[in-house]
PDB file of N, CA and C in Angstrom:
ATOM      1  N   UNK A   1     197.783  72.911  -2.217  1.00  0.00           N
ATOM      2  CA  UNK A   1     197.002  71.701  -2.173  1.00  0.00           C
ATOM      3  C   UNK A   1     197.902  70.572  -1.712  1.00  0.00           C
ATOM      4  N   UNK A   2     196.966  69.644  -0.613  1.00  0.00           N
ATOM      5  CA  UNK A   2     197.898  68.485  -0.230  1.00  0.00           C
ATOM      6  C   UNK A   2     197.287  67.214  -1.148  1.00  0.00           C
ATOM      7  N   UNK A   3     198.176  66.355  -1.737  1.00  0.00           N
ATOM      8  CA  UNK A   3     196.769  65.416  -1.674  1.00  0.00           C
ATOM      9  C   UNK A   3     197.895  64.007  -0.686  1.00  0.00           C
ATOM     10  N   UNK A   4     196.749  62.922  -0.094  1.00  0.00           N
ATOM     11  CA  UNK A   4     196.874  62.308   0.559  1.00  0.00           C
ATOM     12  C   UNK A   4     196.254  60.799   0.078  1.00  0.00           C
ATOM     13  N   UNK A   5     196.705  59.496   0.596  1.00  0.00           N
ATOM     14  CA  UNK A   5     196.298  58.478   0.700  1.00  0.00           C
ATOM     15  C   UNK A   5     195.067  58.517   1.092  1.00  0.00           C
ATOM     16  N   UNK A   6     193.943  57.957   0.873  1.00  0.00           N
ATOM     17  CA  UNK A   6     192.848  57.609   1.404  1.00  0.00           C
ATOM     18  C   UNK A   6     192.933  56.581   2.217  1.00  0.00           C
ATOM     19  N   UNK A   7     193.937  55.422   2.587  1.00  0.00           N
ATOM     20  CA  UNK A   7     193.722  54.437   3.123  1.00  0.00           C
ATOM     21  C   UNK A   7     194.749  54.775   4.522  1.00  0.00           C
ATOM     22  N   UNK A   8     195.925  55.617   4.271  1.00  0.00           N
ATOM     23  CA  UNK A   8     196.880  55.540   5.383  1.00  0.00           C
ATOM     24  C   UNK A   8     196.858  56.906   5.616  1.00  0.00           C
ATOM     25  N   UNK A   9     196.294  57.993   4.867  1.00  0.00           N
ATOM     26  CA  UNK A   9     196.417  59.447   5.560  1.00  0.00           C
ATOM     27  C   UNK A   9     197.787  60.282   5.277  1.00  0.00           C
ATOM     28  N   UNK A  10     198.656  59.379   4.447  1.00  0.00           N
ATOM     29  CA  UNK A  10     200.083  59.801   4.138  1.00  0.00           C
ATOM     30  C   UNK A  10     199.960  60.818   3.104  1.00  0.00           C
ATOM     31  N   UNK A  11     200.545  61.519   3.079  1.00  0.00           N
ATOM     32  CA  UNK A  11     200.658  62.319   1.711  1.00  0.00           C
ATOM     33  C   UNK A  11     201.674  61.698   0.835  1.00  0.00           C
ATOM     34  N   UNK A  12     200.613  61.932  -0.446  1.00  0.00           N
ATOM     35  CA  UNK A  12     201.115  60.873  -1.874  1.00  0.00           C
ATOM     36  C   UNK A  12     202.256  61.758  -2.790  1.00  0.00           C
ATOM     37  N   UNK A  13     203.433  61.121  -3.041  1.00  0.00           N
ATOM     38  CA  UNK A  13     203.960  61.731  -4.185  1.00  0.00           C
ATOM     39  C   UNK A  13     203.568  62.012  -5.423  1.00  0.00           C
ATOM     40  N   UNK A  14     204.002  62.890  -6.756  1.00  0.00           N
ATOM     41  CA  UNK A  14     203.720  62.829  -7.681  1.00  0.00           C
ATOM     42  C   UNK A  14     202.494  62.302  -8.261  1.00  0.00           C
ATOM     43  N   UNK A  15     201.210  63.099  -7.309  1.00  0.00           N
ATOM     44  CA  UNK A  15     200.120  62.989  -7.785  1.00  0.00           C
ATOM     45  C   UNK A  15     199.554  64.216  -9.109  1.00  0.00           C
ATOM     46  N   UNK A  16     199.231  63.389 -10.073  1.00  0.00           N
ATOM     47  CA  UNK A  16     198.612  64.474 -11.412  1.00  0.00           C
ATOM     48  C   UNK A  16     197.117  64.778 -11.023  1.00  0.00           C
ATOM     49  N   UNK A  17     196.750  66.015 -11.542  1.00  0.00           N
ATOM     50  CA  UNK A  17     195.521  66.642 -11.207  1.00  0.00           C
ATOM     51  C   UNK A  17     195.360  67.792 -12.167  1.00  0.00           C
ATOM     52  N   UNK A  18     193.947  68.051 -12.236  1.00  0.00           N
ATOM     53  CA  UNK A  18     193.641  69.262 -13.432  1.00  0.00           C
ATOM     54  C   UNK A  18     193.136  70.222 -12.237  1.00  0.00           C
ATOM     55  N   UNK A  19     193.495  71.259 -12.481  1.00  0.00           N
ATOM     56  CA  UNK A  19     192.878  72.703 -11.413  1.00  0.00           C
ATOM     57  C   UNK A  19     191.741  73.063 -12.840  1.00  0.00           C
ATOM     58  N   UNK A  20     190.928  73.527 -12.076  1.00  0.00           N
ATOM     59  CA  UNK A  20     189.899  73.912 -13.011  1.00  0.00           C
ATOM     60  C   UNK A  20     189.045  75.228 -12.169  1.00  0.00           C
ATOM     61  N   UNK A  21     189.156  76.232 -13.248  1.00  0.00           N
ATOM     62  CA  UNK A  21     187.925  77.101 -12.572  1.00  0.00           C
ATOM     63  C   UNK A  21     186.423  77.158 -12.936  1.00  0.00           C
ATOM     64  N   UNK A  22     185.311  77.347 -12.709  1.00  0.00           N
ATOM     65  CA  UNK A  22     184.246  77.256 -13.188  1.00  0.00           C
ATOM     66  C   UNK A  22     183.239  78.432 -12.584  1.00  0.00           C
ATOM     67  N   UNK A  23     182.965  79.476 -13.885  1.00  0.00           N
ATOM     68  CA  UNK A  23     181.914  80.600 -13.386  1.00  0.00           C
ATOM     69  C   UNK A  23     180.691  80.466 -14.029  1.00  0.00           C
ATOM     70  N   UNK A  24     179.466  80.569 -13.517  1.00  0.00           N
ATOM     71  CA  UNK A  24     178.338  80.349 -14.203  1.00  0.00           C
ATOM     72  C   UNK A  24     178.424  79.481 -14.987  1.00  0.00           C
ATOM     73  N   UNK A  25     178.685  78.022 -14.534  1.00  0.00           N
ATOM     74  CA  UNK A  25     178.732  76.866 -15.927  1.00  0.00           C
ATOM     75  C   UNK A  25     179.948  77.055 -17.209  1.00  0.00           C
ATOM     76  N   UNK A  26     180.539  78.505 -17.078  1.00  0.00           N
ATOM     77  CA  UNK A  26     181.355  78.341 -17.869  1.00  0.00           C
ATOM     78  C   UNK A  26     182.696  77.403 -17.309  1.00  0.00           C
ATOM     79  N   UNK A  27     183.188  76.920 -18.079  1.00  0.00           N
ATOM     80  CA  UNK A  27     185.220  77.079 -17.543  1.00  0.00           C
ATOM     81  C   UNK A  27     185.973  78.059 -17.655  1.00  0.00           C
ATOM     82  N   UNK A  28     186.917  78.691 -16.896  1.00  0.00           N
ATOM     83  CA  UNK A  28     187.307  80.118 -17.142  1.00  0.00           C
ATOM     84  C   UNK A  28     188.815  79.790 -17.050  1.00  0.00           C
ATOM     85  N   UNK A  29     189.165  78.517 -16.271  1.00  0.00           N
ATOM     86  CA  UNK A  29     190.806  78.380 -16.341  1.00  0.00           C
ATOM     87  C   UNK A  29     190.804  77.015 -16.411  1.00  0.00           C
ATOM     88  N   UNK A  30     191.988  76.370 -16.766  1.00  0.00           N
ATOM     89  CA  UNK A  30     191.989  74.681 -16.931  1.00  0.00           C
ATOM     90  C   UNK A  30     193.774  74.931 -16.448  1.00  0.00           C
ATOM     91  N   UNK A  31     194.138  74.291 -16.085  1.00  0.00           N
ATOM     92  CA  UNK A  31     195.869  73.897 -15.910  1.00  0.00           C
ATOM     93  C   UNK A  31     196.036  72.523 -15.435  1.00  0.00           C
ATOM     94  N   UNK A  32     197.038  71.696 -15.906  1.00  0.00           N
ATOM     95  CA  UNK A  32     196.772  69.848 -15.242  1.00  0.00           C
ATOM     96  C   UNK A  32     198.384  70.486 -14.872  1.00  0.00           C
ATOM     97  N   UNK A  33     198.218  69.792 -13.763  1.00  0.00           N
ATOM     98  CA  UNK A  33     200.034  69.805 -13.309  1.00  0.00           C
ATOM     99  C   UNK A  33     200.144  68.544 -12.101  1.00  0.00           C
ATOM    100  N   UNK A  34     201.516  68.263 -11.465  1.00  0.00           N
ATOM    101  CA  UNK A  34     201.748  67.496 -11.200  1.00  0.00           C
ATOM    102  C   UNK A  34     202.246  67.719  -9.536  1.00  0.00           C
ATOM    103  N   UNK A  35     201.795  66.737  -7.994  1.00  0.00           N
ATOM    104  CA  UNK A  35     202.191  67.812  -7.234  1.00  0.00           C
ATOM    105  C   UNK A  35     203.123  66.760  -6.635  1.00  0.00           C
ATOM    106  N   UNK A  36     204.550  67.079  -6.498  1.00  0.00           N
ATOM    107  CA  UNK A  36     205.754  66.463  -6.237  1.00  0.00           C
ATOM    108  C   UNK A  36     205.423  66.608  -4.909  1.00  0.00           C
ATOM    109  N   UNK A  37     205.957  65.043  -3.715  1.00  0.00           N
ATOM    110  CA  UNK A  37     206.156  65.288  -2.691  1.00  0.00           C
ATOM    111  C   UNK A  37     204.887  65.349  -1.923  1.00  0.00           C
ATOM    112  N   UNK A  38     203.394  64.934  -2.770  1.00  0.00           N
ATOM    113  CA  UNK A  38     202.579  65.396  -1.987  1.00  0.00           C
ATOM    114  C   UNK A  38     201.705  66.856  -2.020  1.00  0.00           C
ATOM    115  N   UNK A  39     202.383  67.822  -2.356  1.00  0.00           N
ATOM    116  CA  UNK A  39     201.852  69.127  -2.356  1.00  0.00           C
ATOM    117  C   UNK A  39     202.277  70.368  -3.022  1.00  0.00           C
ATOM    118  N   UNK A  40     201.553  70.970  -3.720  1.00  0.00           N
ATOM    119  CA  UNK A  40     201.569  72.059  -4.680  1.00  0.00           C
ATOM    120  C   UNK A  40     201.006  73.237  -4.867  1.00  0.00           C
ATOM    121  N   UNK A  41     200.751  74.115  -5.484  1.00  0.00           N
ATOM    122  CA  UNK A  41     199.771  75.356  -4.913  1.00  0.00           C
ATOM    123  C   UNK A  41     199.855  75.658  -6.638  1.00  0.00           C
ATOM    124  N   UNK A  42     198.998  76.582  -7.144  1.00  0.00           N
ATOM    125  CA  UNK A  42     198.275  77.076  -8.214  1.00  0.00           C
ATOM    126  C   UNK A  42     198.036  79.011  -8.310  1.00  0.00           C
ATOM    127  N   UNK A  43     198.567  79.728  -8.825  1.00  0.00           N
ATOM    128  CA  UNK A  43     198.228  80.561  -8.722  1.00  0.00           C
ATOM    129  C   UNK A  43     197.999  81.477  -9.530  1.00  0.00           C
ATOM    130  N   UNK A  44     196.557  81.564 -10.042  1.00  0.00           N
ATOM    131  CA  UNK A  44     195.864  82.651 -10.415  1.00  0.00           C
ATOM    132  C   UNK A  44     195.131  83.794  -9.762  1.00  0.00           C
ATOM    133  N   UNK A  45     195.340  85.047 -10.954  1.00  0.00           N
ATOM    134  CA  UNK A  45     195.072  86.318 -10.700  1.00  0.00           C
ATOM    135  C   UNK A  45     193.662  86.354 -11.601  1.00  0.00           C
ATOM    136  N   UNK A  46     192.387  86.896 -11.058  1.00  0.00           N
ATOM    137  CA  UNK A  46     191.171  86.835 -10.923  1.00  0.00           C
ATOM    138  C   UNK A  46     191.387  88.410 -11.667  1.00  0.00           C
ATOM    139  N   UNK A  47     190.576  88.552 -12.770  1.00  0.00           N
ATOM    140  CA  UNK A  47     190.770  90.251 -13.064  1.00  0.00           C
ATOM    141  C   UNK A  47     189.222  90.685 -12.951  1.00  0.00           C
ATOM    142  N   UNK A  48     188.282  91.921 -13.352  1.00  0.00           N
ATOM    143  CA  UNK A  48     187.573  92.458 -12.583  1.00  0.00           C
ATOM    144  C   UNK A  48     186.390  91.570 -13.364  1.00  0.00           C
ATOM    145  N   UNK A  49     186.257  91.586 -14.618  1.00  0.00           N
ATOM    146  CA  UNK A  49     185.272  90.611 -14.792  1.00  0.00           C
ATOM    147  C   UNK A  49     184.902  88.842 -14.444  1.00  0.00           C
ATOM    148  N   UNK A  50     185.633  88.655 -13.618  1.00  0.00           N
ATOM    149  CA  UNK A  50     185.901  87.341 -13.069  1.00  0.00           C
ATOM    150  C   UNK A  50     185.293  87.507 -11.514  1.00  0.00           C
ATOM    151  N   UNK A  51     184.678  88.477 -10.906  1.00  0.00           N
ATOM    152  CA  UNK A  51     184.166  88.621  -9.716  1.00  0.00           C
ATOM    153  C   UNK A  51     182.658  87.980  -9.466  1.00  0.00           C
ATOM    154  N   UNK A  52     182.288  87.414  -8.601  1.00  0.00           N
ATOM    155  CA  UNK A  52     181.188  86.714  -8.703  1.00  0.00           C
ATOM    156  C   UNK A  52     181.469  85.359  -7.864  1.00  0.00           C
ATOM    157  N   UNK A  53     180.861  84.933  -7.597  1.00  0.00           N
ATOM    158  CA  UNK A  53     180.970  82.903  -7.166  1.00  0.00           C
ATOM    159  C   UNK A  53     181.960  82.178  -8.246  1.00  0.00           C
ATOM    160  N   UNK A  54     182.565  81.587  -7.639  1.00  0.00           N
ATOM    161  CA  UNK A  54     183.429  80.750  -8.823  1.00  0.00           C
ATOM    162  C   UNK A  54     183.901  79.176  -7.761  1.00  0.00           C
ATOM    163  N   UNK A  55     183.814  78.435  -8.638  1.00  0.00           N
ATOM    164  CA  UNK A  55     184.125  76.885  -8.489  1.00  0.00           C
ATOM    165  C   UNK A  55     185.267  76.600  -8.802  1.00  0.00           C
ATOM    166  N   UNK A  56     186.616  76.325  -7.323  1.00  0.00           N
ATOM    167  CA  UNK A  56     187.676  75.660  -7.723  1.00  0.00           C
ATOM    168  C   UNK A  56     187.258  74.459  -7.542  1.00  0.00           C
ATOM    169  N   UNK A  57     187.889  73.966  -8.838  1.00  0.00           N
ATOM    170  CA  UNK A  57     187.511  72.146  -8.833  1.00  0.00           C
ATOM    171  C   UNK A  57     189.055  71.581  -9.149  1.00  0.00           C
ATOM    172  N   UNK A  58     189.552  70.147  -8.642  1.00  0.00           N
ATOM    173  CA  UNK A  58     191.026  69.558  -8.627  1.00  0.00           C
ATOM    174  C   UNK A  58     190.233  68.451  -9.446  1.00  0.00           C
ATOM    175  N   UNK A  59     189.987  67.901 -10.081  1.00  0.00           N
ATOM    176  CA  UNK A  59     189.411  66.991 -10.688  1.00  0.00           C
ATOM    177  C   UNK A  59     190.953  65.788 -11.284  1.00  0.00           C
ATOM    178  N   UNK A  60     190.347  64.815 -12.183  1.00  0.00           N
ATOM    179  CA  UNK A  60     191.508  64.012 -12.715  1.00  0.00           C
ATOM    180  C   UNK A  60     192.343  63.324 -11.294  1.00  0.00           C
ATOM    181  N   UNK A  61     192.019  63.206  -9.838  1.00  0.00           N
ATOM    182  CA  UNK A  61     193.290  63.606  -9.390  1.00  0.00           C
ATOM    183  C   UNK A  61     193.803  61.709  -9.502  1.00  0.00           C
ATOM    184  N   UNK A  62     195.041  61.782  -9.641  1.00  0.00           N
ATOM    185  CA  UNK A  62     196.201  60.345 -10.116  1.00  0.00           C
ATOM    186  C   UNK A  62     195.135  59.747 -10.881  1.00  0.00           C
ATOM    187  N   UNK A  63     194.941  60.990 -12.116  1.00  0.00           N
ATOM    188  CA  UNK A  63     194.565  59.542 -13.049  1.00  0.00           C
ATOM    189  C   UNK A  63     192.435  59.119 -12.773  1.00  0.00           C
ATOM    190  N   UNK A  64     192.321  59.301 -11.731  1.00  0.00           N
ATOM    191  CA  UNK A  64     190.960  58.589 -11.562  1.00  0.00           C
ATOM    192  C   UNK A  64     189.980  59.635 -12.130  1.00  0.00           C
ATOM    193  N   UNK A  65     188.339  59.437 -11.465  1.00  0.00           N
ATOM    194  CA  UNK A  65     187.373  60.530 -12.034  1.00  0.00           C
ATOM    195  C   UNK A  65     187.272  60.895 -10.606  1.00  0.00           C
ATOM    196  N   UNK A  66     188.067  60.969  -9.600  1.00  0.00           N
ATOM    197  CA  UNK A  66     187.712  61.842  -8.122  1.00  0.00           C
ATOM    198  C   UNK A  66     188.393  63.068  -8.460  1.00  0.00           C
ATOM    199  N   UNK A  67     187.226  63.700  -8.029  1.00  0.00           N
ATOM    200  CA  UNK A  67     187.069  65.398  -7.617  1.00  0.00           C
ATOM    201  C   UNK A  67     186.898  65.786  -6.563  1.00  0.00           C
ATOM    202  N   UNK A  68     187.436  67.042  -6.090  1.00  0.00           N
ATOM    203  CA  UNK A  68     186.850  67.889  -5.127  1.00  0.00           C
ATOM    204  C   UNK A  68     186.822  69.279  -5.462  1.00  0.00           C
ATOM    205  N   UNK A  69     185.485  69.910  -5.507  1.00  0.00           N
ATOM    206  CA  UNK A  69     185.200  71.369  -5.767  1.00  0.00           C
ATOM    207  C   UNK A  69     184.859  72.075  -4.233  1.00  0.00           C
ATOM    208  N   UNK A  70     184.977  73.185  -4.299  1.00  0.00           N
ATOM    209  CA  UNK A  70     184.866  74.219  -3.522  1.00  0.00           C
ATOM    210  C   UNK A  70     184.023  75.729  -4.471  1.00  0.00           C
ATOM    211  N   UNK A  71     183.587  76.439  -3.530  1.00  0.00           N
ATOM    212  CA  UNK A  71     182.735  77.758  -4.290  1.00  0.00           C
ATOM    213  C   UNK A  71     183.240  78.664  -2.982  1.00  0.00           C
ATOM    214  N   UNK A  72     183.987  79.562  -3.983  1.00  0.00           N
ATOM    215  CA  UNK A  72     184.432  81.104  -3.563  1.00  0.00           C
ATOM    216  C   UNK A  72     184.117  82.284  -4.017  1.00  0.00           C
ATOM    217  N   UNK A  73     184.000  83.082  -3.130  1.00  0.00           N
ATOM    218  CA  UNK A  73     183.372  84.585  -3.804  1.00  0.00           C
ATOM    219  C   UNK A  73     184.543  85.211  -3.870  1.00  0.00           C
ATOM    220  N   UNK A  74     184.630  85.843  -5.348  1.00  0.00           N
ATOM    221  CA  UNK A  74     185.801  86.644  -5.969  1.00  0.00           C
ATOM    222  C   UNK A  74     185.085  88.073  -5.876  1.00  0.00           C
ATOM    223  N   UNK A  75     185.893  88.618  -4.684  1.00  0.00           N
ATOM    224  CA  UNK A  75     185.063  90.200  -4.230  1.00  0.00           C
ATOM    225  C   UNK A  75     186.465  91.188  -4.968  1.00  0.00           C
ATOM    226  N   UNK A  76     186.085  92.199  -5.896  1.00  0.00           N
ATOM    227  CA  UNK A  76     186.949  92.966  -6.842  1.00  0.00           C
ATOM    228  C   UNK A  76     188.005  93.907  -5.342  1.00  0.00           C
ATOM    229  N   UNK A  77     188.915  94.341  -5.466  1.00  0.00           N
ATOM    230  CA  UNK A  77     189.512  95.308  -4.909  1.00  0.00           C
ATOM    231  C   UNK A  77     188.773  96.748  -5.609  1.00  0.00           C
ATOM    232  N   UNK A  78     189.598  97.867  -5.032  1.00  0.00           N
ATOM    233  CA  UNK A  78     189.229  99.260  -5.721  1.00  0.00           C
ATOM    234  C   UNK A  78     188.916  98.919  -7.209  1.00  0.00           C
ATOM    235  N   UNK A  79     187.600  99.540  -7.633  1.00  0.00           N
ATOM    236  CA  UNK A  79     187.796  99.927  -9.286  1.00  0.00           C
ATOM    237  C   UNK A  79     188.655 101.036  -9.310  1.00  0.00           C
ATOM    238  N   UNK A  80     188.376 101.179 -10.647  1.00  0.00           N
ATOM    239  CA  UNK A  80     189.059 102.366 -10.976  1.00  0.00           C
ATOM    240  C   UNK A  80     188.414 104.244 -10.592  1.00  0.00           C
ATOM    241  N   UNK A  81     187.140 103.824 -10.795  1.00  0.00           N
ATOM    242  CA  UNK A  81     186.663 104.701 -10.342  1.00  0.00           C
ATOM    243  C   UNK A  81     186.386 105.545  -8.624  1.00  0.00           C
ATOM    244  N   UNK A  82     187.044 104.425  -8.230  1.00  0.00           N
ATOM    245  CA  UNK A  82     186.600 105.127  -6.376  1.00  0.00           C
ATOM    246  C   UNK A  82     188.655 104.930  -6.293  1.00  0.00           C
ATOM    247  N   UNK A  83     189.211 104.688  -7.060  1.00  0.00           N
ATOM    248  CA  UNK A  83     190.468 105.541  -6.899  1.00  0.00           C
ATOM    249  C   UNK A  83     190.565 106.345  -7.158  1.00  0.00           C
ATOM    250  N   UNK A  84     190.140 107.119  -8.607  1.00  0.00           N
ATOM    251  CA  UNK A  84     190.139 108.461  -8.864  1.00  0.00           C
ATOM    252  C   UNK A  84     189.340 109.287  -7.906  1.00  0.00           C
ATOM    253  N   UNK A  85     188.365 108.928  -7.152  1.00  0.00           N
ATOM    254  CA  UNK A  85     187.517 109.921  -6.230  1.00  0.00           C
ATOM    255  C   UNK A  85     188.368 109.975  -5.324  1.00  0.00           C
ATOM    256  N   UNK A  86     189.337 109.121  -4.442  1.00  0.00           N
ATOM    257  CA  UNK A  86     190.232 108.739  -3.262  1.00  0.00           C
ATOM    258  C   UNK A  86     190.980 110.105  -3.839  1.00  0.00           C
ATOM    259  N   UNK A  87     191.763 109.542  -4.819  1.00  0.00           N
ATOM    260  CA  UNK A  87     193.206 110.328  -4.961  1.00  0.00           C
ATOM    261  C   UNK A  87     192.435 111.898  -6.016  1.00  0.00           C
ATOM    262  N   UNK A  88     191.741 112.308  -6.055  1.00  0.00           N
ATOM    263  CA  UNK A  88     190.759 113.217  -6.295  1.00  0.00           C
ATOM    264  C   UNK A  88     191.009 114.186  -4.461  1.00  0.00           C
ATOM    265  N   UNK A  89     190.532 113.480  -4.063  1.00  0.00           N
ATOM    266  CA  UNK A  89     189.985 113.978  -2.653  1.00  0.00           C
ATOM    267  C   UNK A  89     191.129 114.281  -1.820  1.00  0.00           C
ATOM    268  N   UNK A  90     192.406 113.291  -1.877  1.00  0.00           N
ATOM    269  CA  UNK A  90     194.030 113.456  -1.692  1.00  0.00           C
ATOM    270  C   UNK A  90     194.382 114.943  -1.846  1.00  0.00           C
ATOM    271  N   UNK A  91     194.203 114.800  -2.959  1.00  0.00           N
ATOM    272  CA  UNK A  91     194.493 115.810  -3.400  1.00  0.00           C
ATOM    273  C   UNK A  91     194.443 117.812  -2.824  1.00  0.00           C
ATOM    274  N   UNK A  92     193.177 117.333  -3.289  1.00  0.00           N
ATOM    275  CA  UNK A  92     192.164 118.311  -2.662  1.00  0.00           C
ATOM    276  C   UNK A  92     192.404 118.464  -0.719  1.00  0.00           C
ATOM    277  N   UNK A  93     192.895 117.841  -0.236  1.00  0.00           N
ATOM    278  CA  UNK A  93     193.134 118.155   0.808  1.00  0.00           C
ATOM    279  C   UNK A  93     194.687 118.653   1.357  1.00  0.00           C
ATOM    280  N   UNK A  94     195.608 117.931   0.484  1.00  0.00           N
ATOM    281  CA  UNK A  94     196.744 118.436   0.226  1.00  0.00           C
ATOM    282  C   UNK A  94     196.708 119.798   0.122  1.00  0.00           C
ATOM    283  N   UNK A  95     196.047 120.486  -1.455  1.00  0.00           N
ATOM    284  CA  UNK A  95     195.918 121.789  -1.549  1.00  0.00           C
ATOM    285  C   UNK A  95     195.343 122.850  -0.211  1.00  0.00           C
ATOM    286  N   UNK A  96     194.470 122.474  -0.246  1.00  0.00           N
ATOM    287  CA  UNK A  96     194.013 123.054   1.233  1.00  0.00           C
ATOM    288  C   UNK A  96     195.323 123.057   2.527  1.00  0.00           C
ATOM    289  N   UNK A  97     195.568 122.106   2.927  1.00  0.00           N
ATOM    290  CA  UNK A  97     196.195 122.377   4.120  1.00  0.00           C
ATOM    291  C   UNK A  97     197.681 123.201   3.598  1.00  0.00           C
ATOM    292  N   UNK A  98     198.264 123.123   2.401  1.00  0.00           N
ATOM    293  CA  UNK A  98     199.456 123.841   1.684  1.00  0.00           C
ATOM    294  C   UNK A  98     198.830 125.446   1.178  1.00  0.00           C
ATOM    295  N   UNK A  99     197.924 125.721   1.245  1.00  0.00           N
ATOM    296  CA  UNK A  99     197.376 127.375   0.856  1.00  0.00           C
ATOM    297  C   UNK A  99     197.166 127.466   1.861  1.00  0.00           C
ATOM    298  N   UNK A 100     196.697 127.175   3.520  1.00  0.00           N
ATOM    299  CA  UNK A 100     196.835 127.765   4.567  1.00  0.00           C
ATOM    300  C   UNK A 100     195.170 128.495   4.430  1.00  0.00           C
ATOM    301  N   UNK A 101     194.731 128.220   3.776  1.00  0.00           N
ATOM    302  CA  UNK A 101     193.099 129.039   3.764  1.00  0.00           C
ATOM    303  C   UNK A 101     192.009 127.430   4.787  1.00  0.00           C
ATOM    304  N   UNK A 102     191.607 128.151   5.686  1.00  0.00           N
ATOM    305  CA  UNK A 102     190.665 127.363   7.144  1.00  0.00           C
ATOM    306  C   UNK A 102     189.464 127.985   6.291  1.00  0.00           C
ATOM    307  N   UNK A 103     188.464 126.636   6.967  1.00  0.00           N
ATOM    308  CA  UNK A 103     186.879 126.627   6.247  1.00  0.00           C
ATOM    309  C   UNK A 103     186.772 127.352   7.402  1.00  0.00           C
ATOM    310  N   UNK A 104     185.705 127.813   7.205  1.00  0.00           N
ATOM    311  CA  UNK A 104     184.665 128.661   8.041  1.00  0.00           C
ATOM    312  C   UNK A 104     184.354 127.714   9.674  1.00  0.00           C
ATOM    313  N   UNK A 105     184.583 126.669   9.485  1.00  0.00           N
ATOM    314  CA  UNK A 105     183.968 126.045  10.567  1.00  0.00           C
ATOM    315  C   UNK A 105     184.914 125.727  12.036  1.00  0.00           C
ATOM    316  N   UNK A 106     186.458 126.027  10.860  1.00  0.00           N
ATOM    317  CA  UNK A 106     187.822 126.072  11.589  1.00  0.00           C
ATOM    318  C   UNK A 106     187.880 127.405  12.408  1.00  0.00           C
ATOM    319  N   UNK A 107     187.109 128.575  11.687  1.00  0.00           N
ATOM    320  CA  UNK A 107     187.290 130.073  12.020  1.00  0.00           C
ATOM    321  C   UNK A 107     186.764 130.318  13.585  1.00  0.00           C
ATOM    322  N   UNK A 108     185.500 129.345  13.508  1.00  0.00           N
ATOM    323  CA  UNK A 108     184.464 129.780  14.577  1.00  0.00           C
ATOM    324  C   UNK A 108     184.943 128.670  16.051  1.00  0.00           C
ATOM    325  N   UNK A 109     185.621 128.166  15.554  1.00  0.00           N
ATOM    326  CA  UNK A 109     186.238 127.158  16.536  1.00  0.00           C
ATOM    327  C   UNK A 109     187.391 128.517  17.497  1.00  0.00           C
ATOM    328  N   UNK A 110     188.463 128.958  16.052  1.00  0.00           N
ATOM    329  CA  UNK A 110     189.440 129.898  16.900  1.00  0.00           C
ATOM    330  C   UNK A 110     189.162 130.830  17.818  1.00  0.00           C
ATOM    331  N   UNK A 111     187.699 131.332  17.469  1.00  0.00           N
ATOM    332  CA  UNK A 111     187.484 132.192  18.480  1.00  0.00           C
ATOM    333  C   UNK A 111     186.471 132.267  19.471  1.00  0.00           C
ATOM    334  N   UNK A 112     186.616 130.879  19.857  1.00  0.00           N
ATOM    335  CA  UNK A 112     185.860 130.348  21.305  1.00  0.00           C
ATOM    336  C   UNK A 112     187.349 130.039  22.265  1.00  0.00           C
TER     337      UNK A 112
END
């Protein structure tokens, strides 16, 4: 995050601000910190029940009641379950090509 002057476009030192997350009306994260120099970054890890629309909001910023929110979709990586089918299936193909046994469909190929 940058924040900036409104009047000259400069970026402001040691501006204070609250990061805030917001899911379905709830609050799900709060942190106030301070961004030296103008600019700072925030970083949270979203875990699987946190997927859905969510509202970053910078609110508080130097002190005043100006905000700016944004709405992002928190899309999950792999569950757990379509890794075990992946590395299930890994597997299973590993074995196969290490026993040297061809499907039927490999057979009818060799002898064309």
């Amino acid at each position: 995050m940058s924040f900036y002057d409104k009047d000259t476009g400069i970026t402001s030192g040691n501006v204070s601000y609250d990061f805030v997350l917001v899911q379905n009306g709830t609050e799900i994260h709060r942190k106030s910190g301070i961004a030296n120099g103008g600019g700072t970054f925030e970083n949270f890890v979203f875990v699987e029940k946190e997927a859905g629309d969510v509202t970053i909001r910078i609110e508080k910023i130097a002190g005043t009641d100006e905000y700016v929110e944004i709405t992002v979709n928190v899309v999950p990586e792999f569950d757990l379950l379509a890794l075990l089918v992946l590395g299930v299936a890994f597997v299973i193909v590993v074995i196969l090509s290490k026993t040297g046994k061809k499907l039927p469909v490999y057979r009818n190929l060799e002898s064309i």
